[in-house]
N, C-alpha and C. Protein backbone atom coordinates (compact mmCIF):
# COMPACT_ATOMS: atom_id res chain seq x y z
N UNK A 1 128.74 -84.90 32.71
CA UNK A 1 128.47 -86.14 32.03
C UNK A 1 127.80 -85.85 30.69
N UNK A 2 127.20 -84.85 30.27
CA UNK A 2 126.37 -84.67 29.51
C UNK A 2 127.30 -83.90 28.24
N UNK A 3 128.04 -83.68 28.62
CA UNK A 3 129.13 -83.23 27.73
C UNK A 3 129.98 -84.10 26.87
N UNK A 4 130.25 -85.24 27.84
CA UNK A 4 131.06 -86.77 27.39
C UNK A 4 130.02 -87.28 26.47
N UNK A 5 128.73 -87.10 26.52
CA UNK A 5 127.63 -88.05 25.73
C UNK A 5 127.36 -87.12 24.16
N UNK A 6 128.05 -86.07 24.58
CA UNK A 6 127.37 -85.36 23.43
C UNK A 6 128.09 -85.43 22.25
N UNK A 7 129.07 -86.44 21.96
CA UNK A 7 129.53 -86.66 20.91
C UNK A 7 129.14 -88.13 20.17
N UNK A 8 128.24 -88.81 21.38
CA UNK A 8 128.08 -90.07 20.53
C UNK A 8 127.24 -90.26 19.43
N UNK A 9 126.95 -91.16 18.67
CA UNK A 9 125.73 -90.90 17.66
C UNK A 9 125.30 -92.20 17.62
N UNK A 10 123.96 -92.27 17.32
CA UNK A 10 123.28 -93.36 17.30
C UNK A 10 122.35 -93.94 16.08
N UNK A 11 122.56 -95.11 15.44
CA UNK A 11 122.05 -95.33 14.42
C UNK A 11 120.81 -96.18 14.89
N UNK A 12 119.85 -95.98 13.92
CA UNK A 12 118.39 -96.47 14.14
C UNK A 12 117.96 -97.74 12.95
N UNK A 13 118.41 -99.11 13.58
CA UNK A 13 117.78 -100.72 13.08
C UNK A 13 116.92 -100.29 12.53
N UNK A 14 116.66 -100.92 11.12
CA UNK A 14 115.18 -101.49 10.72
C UNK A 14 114.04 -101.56 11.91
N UNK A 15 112.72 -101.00 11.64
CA UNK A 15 112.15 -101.52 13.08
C UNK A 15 111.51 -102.89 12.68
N UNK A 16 111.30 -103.27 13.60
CA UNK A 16 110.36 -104.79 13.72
C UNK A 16 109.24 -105.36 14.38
N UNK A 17 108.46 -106.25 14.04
CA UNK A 17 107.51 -106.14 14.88
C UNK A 17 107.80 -106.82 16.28
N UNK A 18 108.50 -107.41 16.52
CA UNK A 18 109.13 -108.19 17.81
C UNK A 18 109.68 -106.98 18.96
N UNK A 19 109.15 -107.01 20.42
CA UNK A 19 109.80 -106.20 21.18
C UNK A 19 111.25 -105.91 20.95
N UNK A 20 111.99 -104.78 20.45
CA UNK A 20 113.48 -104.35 20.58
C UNK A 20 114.25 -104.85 21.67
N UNK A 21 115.43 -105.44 21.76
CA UNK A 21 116.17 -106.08 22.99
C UNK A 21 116.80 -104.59 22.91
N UNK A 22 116.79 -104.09 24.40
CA UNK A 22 118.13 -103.32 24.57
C UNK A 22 119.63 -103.12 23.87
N UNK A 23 120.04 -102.46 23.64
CA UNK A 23 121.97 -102.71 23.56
C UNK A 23 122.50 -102.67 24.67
N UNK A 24 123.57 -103.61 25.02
CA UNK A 24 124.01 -103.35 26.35
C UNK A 24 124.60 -102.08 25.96
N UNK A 25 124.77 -101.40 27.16
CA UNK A 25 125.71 -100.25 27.54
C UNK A 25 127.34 -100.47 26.66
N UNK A 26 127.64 -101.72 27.35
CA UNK A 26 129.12 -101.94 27.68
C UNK A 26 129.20 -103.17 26.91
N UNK A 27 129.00 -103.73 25.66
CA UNK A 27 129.28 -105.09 25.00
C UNK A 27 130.43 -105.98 25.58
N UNK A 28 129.96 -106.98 25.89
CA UNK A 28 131.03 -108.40 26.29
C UNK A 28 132.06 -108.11 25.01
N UNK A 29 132.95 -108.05 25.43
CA UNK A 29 133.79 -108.43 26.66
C UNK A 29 134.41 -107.40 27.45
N UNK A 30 134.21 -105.90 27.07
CA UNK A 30 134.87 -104.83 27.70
C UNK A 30 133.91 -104.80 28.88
N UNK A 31 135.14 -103.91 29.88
CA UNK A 31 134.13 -103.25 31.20
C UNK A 31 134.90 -101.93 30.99
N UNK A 32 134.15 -101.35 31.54
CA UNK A 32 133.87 -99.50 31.35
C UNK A 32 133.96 -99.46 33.01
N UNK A 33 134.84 -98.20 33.78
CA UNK A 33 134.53 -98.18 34.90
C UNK A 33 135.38 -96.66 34.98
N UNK A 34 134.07 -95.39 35.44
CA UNK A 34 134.58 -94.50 35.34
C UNK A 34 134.77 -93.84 36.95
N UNK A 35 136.13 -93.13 36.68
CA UNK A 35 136.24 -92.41 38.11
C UNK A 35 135.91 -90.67 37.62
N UNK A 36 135.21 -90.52 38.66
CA UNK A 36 134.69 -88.98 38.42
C UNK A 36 135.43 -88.36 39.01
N UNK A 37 136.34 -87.63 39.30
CA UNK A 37 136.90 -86.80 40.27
C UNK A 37 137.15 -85.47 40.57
N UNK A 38 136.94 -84.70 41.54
CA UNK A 38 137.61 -83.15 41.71
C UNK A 38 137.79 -82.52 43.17
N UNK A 39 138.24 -81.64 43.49
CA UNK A 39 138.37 -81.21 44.44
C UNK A 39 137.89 -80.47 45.62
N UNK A 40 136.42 -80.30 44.71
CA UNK A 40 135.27 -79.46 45.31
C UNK A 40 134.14 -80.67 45.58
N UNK A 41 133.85 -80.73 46.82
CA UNK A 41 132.94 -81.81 47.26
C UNK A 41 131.59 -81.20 46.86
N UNK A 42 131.44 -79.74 46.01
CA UNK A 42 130.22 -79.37 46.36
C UNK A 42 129.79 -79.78 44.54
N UNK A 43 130.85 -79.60 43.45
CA UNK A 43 130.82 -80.04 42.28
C UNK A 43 130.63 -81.90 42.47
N UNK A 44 130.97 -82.60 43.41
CA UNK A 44 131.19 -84.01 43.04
C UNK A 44 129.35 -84.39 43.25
N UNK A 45 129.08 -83.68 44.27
CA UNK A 45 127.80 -83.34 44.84
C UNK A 45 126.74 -83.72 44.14
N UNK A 46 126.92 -82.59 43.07
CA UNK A 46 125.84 -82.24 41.21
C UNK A 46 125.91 -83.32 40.65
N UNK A 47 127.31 -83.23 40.21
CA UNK A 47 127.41 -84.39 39.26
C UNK A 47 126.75 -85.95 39.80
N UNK A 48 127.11 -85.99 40.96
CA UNK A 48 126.60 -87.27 41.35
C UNK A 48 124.99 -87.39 40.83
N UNK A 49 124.26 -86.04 41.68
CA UNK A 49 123.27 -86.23 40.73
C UNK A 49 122.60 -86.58 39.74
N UNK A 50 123.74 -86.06 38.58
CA UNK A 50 122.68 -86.24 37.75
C UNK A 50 121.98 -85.57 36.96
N UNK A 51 121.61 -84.43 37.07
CA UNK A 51 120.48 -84.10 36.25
C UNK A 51 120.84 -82.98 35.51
N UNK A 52 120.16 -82.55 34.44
CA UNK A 52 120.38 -81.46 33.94
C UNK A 52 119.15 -80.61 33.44
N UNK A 53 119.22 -79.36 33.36
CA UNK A 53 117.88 -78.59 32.58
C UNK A 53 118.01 -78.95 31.13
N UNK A 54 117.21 -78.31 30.52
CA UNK A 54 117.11 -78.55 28.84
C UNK A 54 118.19 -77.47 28.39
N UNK A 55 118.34 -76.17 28.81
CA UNK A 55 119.43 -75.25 28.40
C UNK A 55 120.81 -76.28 28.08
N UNK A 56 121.12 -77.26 29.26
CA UNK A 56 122.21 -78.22 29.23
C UNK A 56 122.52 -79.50 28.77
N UNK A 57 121.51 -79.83 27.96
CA UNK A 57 121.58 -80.46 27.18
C UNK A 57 121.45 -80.06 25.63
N UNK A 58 121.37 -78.81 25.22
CA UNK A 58 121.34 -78.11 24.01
C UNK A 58 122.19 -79.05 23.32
N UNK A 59 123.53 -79.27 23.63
CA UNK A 59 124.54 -79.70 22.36
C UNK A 59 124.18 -81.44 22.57
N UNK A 60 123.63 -82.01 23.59
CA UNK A 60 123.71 -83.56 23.90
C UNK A 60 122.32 -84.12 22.18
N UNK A 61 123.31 -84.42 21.41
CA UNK A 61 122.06 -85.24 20.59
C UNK A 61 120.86 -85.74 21.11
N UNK A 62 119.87 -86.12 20.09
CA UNK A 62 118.33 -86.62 21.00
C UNK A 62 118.21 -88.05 20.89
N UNK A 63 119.39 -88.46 20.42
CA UNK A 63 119.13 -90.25 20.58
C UNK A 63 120.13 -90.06 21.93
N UNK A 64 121.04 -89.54 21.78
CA UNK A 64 121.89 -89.89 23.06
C UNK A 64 121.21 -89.97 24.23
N UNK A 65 120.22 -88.76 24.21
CA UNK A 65 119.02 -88.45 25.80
C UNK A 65 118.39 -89.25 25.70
N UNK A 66 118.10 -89.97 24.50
CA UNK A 66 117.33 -91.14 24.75
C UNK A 66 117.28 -92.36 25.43
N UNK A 67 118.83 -92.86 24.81
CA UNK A 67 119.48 -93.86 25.51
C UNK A 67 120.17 -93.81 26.62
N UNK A 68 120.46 -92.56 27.36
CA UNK A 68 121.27 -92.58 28.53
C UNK A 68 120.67 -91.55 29.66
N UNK A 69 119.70 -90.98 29.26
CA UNK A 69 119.22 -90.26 30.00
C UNK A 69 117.17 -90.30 30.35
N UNK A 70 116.71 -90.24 31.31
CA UNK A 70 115.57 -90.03 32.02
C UNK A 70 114.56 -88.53 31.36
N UNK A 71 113.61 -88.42 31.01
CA UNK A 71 113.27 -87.15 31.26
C UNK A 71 112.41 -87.38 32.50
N UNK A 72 112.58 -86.31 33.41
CA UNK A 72 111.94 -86.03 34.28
C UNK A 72 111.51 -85.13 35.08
N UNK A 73 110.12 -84.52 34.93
CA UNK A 73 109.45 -83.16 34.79
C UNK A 73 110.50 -82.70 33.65
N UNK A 74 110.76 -81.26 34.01
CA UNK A 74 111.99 -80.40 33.40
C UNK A 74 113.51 -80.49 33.14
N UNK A 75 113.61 -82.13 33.72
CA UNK A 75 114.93 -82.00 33.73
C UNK A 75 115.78 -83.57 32.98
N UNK A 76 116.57 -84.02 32.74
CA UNK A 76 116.99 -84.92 32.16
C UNK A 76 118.31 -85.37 33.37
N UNK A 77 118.15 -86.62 33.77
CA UNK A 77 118.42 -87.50 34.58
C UNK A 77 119.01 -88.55 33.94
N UNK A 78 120.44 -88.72 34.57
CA UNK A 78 120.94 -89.80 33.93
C UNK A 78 120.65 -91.34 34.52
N UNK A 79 120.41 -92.12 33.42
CA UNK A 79 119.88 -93.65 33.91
C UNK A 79 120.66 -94.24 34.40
N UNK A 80 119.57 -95.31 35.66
CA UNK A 80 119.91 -96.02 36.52
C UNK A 80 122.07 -96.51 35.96
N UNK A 81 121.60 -97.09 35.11
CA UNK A 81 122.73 -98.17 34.40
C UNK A 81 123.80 -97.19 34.04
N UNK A 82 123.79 -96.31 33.76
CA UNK A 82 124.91 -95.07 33.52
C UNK A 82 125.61 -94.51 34.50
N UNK A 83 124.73 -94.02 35.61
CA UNK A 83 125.34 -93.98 36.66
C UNK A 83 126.14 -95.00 37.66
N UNK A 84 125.65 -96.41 37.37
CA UNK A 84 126.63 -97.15 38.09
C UNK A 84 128.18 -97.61 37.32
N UNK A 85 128.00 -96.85 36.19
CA UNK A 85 129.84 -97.11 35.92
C UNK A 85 130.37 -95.95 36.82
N UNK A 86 129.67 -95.18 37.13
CA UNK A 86 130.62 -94.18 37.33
C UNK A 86 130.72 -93.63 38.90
N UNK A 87 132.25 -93.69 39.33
CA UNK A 87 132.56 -93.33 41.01
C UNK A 87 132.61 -92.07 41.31
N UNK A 88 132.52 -91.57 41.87
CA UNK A 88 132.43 -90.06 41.90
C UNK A 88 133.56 -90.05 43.59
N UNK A 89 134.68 -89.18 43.44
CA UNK A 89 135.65 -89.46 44.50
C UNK A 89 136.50 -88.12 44.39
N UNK A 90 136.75 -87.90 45.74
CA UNK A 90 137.49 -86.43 46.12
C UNK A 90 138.79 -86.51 46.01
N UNK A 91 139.32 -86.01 44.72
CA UNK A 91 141.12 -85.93 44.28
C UNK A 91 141.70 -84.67 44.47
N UNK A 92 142.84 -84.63 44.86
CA UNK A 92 143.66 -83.45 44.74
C UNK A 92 144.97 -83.89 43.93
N UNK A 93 144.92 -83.11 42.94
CA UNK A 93 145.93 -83.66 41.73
C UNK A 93 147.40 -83.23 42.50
N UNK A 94 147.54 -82.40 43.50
CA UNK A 94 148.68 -82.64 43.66
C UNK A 94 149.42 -83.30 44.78
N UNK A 95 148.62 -84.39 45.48
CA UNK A 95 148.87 -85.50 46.02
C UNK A 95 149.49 -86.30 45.51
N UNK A 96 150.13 -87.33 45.74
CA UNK A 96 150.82 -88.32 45.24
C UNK A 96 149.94 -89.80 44.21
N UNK A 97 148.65 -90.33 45.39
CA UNK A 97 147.92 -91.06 44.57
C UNK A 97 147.30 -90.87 43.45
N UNK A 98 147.19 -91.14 42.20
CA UNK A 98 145.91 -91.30 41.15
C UNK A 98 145.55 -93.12 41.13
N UNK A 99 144.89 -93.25 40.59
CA UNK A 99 144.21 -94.70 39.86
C UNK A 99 145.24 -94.82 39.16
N UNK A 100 145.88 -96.61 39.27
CA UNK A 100 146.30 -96.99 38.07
C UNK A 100 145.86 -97.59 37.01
N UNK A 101 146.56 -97.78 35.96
CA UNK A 101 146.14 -98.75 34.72
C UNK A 101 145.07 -98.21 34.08
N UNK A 102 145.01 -96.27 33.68
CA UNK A 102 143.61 -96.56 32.65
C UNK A 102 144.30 -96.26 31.33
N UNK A 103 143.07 -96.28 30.37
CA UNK A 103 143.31 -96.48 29.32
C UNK A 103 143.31 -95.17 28.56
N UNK A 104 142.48 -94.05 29.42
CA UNK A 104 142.25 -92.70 28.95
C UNK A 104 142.01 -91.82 30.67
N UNK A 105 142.66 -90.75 30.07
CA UNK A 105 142.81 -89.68 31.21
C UNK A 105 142.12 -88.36 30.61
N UNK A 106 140.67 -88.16 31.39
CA UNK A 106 140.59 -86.85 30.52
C UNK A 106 141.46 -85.32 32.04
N UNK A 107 141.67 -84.33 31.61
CA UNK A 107 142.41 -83.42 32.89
C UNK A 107 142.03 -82.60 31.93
N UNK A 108 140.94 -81.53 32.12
CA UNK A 108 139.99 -80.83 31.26
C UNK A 108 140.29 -79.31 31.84
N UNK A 109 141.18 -78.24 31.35
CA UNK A 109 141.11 -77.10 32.22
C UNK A 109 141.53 -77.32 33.90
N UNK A 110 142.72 -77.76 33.71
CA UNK A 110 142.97 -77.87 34.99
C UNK A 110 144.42 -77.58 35.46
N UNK A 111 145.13 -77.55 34.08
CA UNK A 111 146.91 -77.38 34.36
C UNK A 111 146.73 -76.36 34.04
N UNK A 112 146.04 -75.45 33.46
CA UNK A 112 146.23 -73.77 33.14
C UNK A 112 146.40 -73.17 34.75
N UNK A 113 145.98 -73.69 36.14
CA UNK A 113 146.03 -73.40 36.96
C UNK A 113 147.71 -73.81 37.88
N UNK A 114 148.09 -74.51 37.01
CA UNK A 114 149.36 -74.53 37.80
C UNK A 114 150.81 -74.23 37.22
N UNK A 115 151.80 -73.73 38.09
CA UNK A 115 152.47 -73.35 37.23
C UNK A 115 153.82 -74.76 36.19
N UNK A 116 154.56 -74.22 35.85
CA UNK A 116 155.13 -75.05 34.43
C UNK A 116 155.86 -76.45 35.30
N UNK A 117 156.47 -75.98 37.04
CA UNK A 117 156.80 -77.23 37.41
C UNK A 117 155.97 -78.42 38.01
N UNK A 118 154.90 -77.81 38.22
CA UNK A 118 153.62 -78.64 38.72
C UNK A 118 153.25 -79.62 37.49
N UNK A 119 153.05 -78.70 36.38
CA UNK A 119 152.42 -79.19 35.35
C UNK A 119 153.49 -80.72 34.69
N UNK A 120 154.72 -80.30 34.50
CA UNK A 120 155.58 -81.13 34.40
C UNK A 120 155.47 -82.15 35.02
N UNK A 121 155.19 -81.88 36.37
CA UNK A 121 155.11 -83.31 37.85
C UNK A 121 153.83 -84.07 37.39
N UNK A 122 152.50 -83.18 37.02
CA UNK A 122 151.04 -83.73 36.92
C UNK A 122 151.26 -84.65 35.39
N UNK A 123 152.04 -84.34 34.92
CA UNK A 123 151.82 -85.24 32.97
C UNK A 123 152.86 -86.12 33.31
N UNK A 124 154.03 -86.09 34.47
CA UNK A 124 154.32 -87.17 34.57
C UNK A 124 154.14 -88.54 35.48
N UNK A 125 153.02 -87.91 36.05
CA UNK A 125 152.30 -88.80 37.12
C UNK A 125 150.91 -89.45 35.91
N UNK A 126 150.27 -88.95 35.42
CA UNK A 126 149.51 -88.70 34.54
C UNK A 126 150.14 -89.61 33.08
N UNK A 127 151.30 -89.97 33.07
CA UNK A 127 152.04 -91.30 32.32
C UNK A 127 151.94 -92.40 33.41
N UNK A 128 152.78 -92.11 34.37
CA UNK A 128 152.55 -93.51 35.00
C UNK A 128 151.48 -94.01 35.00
N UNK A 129 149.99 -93.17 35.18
CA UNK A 129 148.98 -93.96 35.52
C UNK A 129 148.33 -94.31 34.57
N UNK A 130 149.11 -93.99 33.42
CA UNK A 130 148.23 -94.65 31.59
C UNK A 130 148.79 -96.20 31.64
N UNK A 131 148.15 -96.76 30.98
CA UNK A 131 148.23 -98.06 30.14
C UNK A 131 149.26 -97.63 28.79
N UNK A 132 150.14 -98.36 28.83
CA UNK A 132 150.85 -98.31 27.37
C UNK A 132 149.93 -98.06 26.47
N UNK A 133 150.13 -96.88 25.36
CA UNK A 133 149.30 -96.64 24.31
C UNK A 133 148.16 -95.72 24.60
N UNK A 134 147.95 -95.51 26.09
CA UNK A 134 146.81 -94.95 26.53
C UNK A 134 146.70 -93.65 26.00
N UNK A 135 145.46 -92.91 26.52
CA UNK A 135 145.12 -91.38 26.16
C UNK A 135 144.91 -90.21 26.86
N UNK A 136 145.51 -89.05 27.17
CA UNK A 136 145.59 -87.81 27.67
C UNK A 136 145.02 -86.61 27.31
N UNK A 137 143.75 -86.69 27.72
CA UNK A 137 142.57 -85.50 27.05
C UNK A 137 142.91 -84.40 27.79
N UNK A 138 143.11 -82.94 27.35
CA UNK A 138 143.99 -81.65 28.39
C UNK A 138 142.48 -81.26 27.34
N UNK A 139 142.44 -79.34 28.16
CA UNK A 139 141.60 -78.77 27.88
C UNK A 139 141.62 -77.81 26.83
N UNK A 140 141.29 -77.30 25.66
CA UNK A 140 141.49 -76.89 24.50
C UNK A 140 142.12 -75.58 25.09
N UNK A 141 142.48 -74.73 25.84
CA UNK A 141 143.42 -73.95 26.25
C UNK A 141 144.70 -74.32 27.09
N UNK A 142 145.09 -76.23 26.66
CA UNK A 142 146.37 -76.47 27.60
C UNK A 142 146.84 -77.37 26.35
N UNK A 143 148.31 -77.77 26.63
CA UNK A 143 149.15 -77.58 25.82
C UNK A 143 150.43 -79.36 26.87
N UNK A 144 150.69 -80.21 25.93
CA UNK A 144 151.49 -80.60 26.57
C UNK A 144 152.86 -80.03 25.85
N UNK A 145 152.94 -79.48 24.82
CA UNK A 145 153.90 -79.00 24.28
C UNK A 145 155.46 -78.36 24.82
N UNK A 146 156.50 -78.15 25.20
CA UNK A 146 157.42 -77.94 26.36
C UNK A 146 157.27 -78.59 27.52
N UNK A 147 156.40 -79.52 27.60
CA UNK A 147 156.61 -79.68 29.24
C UNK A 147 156.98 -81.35 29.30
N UNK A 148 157.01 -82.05 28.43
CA UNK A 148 157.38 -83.70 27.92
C UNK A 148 157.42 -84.27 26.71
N UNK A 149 158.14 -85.35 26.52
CA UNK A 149 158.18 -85.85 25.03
C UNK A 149 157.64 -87.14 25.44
N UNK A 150 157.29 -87.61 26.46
CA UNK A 150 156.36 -88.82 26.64
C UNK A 150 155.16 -88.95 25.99
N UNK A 151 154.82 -88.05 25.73
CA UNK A 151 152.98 -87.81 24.70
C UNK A 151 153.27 -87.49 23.25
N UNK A 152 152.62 -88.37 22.25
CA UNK A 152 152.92 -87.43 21.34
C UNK A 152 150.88 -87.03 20.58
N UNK A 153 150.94 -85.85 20.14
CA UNK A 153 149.61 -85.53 19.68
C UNK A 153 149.00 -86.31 18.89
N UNK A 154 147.75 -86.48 18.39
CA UNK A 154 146.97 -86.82 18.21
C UNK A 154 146.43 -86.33 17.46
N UNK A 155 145.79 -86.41 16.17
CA UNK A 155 144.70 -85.90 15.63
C UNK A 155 143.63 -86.82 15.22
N UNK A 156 142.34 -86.62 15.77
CA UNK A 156 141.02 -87.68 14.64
C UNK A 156 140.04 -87.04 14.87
N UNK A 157 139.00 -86.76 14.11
CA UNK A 157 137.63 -86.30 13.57
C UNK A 157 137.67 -85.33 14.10
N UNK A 158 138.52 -84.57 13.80
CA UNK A 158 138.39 -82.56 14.45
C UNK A 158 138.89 -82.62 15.96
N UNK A 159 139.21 -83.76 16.28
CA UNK A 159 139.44 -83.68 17.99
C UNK A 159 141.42 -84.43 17.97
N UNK A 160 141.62 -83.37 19.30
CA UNK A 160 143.24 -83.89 19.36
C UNK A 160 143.57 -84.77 21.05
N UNK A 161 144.41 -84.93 21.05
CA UNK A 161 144.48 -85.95 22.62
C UNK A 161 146.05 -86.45 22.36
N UNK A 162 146.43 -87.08 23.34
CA UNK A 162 147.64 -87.45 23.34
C UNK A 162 148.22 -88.71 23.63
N UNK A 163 148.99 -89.55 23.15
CA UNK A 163 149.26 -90.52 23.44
C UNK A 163 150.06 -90.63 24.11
N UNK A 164 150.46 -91.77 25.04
CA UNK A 164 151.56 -92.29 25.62
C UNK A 164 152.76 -92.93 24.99
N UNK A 165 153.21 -92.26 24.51
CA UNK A 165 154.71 -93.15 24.36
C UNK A 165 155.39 -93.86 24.95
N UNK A 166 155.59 -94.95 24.57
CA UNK A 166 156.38 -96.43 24.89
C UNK A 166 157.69 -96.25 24.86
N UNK A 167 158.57 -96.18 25.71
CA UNK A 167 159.99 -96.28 25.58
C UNK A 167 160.69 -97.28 25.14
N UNK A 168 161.12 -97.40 24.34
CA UNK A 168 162.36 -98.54 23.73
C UNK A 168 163.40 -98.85 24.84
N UNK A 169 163.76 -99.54 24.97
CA UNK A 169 164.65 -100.46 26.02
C UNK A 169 165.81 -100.86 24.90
């Protein structure tokens, strides 16, 4: 989790003398609802947790720990409200079910492990379960390149990802 946060940035209001209202998390009208998933019950375990040392938060900005995270003793704890977007649930990608309808798929270092017809089967299961227009985050050593023309790349602010392509009828 602390990895996902470490790209956000946070700008700092005028201060005032009136108590600061919170920002919501999640502004009306969107809902945010994340599925955590992997195959090791002992990784879903941690993460559920929560917490991290200071070594692991090195790259997480210090407004970000501010706003989304706890310090506590030595360690940084993610807040109450952060943790309830997020499900934490035991997947095996090469089962048949995923979640439908999201809007972004991150699959982070995970097709380098399978071979080219798996991978083919996983990006096209991995379309069905996008939203038209949606997004396909792979891990900076994976490649949808040869394996579909359903995605096409992406480039914005130094970071790449993939889109879903819409078929014409």
């Amino acid at each position: 989790m602390a990895e996902a946060l470490s790209n956000c940035s946070l700008r700092h209001p005028p201060r005032s003398l009136e108590s600061p209202v919170p920002k919501p998390l999640v502004p009306t009208p969107f809902r945010l609802e994340i599925l955590a998933s992997d195959i090791n019950y002992s990784v879903l375990r941690t993460a559920q947790e929560g917490s991290y040392a200071d070594h692991q938060m090195a790259p997480v900005d210090y407004g970000c720990r501010l706003r989304y995270f706890d310090k506590v003793g030595d360690r940084y704890v993610v807040k109450k409200n952060v943790k309830e977007l997020v499900h934490f649930d035991f997947h095996n990608l090469k089962t048949e079910y995923l979640p439908q309808r999201n809007d972004v798929i991150f699959c982070r270092n995970v097709m380098m492990y399978f071979d080219e017809a798996e991978q083919k089967r996983l990006v096209e299961k991995f379309y069905r379960c996008l939203n038209p227009h949606g997004y396909l985050l792979v891990g900076h050593a994976e490649s949808l390149l040869g394996l579909t023309d359903k995605f096409q790349m992406v480039h914005r602010n130094s970071g790449t990802a993939y889109q879903r392509v819409e078929v014409k009828m």
